[in-house]
N, C-alpha and C. Protein backbone atom coordinates (compact mmCIF):
# COMPACT_ATOMS: atom_id res chain seq x y z
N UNK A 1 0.83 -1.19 0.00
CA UNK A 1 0.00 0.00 0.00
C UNK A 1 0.88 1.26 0.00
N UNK A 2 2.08 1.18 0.90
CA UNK A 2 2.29 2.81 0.98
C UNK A 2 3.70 2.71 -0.27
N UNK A 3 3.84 1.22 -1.59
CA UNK A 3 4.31 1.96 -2.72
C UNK A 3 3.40 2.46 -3.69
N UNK A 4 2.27 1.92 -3.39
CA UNK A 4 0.91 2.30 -4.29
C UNK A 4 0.87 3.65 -3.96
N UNK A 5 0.28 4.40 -2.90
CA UNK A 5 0.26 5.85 -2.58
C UNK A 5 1.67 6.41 -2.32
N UNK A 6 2.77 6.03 -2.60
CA UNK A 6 4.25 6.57 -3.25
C UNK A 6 4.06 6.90 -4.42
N UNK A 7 3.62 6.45 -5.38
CA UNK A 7 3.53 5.93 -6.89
C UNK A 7 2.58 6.79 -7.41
N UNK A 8 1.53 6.92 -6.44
CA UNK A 8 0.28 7.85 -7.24
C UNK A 8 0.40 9.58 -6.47
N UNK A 9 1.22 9.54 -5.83
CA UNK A 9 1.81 10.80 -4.98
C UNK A 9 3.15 11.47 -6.13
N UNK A 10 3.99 11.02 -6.34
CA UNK A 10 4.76 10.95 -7.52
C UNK A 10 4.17 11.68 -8.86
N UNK A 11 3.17 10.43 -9.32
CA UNK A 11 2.20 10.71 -10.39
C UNK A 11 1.68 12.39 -10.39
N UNK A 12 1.06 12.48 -9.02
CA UNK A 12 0.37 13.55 -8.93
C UNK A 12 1.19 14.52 -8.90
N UNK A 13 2.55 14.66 -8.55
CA UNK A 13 2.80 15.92 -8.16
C UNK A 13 2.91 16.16 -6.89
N UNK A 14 2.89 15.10 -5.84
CA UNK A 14 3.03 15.48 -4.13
C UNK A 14 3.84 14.95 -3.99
N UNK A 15 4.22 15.21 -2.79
CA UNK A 15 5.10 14.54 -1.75
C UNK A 15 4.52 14.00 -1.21
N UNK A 16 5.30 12.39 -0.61
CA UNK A 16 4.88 11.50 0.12
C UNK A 16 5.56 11.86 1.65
N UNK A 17 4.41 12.13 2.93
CA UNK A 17 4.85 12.43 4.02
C UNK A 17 4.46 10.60 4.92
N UNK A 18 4.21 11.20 5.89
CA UNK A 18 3.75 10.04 6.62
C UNK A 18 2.72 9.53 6.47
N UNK A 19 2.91 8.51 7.23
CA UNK A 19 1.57 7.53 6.78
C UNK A 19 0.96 7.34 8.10
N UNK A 20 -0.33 7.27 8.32
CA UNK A 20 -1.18 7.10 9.50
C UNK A 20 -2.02 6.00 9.53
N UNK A 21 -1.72 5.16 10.59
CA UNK A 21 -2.42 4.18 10.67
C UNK A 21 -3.50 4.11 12.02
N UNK A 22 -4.19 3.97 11.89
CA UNK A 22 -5.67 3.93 13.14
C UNK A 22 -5.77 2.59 13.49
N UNK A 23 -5.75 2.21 14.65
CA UNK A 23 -5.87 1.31 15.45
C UNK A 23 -7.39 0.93 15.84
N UNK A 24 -7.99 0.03 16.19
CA UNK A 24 -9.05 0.28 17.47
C UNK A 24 -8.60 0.49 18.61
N UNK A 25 -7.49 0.22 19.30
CA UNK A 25 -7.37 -0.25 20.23
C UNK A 25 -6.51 1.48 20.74
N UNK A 26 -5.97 2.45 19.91
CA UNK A 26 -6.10 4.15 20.04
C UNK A 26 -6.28 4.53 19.48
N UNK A 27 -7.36 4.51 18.99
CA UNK A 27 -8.35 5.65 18.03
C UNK A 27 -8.80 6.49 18.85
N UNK A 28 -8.66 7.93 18.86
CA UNK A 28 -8.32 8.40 17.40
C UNK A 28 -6.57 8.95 17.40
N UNK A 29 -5.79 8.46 18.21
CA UNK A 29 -4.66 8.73 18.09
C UNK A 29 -3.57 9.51 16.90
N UNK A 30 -3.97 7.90 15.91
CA UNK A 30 -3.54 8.12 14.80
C UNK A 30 -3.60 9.63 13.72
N UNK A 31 -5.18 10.00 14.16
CA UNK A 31 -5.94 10.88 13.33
C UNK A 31 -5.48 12.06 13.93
N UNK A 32 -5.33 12.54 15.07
CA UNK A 32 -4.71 13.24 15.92
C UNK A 32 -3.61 13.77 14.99
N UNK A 33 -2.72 12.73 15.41
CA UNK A 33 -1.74 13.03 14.98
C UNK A 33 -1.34 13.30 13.71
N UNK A 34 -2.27 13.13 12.41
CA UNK A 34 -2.24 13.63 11.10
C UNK A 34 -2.83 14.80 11.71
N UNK A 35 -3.91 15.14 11.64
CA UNK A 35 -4.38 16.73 12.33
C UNK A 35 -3.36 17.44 12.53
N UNK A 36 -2.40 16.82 14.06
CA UNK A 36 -1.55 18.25 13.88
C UNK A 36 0.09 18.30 13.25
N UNK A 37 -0.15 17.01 12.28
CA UNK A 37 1.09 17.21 11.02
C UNK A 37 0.82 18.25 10.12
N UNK A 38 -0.90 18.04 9.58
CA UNK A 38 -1.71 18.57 8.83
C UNK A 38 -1.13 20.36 8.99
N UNK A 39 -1.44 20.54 10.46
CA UNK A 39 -1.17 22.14 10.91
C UNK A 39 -0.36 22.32 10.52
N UNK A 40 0.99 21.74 11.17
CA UNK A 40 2.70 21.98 11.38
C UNK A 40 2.87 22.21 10.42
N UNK A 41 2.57 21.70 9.42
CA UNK A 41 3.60 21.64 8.03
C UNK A 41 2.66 22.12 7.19
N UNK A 42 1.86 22.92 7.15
CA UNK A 42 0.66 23.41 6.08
C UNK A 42 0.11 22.63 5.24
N UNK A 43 -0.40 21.48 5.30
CA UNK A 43 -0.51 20.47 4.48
C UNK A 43 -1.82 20.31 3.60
N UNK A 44 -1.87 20.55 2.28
CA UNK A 44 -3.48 20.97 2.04
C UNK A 44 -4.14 20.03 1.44
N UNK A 45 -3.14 18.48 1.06
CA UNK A 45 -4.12 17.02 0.35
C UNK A 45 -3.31 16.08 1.47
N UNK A 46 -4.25 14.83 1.82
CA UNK A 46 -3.95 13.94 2.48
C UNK A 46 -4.58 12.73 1.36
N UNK A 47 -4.14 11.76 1.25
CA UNK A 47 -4.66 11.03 0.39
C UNK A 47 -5.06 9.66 1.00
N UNK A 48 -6.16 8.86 1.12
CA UNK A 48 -7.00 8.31 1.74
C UNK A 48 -7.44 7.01 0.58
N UNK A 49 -6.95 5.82 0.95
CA UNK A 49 -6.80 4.36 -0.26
C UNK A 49 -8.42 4.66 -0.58
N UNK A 50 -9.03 4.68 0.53
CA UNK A 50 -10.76 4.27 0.79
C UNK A 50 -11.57 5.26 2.05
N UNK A 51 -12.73 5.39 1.74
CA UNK A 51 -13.45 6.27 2.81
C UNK A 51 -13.29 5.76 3.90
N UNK A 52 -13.41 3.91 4.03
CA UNK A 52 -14.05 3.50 5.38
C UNK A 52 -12.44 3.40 5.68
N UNK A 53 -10.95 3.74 5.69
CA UNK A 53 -10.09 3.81 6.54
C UNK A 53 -10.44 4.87 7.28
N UNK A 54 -11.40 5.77 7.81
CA UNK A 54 -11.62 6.80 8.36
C UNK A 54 -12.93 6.17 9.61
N UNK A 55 -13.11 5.44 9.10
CA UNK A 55 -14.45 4.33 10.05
C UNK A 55 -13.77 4.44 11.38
N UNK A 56 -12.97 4.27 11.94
CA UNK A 56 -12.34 3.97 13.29
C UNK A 56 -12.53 5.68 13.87
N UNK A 57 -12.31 6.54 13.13
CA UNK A 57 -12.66 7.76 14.24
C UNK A 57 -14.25 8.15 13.96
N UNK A 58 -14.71 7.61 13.16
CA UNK A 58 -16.39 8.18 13.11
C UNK A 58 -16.50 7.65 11.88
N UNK A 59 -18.05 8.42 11.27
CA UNK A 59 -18.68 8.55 10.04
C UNK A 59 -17.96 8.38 9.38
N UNK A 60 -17.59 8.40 7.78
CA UNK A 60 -16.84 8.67 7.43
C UNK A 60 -16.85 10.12 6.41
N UNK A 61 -18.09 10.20 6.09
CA UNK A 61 -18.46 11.49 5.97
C UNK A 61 -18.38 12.58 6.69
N UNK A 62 -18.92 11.98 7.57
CA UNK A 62 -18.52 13.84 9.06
C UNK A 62 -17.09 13.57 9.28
N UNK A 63 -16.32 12.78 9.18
CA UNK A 63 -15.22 12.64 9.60
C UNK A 63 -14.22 13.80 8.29
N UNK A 64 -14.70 13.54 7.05
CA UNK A 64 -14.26 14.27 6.28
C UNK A 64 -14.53 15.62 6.32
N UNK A 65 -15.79 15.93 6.39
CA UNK A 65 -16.29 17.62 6.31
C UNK A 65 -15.62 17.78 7.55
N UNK A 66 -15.43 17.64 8.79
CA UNK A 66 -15.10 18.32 10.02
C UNK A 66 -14.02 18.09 9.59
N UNK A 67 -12.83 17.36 9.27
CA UNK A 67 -11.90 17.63 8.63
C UNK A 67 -11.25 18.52 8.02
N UNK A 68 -11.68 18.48 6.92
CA UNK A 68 -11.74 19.58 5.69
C UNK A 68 -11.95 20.73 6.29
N UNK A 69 -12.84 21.18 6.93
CA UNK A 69 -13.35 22.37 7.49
C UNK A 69 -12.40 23.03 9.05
N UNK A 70 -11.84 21.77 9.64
CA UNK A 70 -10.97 22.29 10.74
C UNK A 70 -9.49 22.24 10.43
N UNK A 71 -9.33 21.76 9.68
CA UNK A 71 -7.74 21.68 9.26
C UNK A 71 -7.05 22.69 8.03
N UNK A 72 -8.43 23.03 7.26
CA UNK A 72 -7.92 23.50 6.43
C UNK A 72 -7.48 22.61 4.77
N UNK A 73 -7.16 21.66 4.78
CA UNK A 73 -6.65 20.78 3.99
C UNK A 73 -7.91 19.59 3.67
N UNK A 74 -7.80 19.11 2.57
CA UNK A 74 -8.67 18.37 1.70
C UNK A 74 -8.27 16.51 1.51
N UNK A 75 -9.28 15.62 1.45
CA UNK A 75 -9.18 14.95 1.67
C UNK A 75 -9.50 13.80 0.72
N UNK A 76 -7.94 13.37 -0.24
CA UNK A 76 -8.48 12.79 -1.77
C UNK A 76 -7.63 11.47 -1.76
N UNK A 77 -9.23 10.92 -2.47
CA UNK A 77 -9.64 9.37 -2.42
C UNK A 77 -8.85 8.82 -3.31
N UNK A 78 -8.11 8.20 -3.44
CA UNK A 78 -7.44 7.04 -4.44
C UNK A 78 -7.38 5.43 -3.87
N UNK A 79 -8.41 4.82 -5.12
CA UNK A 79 -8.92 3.50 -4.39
C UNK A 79 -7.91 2.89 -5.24
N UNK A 80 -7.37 2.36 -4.84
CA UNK A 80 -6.18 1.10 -4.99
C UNK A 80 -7.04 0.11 -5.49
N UNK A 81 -6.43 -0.42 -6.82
CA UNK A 81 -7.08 -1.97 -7.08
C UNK A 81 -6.75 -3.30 -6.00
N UNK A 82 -7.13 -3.98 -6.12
CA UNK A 82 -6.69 -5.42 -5.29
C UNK A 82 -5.43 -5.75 -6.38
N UNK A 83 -4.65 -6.37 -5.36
CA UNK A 83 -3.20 -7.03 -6.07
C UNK A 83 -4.01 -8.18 -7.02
């Protein structure tokens, strides 16, 4: 996965920063902590394989608009085929 979103980060024109992984077991930790990478470093696309990796901190819809709307930065979908 993270040469797939290397590869399509590349493609696009971004830089590949970190990668965030969400747990159940500290959620929303993970998300947190993109949040305030998101700040630190002015970060305005995060790129997301699938909606429901966002399932562990909520909706995945409100999870995006409150997102989008508190961070500042946008939140784009690239669905990876299956190997």
């Amino acid at each position: 996965m993270r040469r797939e979103l290397a590869g399509f980060a590349q493609l696009e024109g971004f830089v590949m920063g970190s990668v965030y992984l969400e747990g159940p077991d500290t959620a929303p930790a993970a998300f947190e902590a993109l949040v305030t990478s998101v700040n630190r470093y002015e970060i305005t696309t995060v790129v997301v394989p699938e909606w429901r990796h966002l399932a562990l901190v909520g909706d995945p819809s409100a999870v995006r608009v409150q997102f989008e709307r508190t961070a500042g930065a946008r939140f784009l979908l690239h669905d990876v085929p299956p190997p």
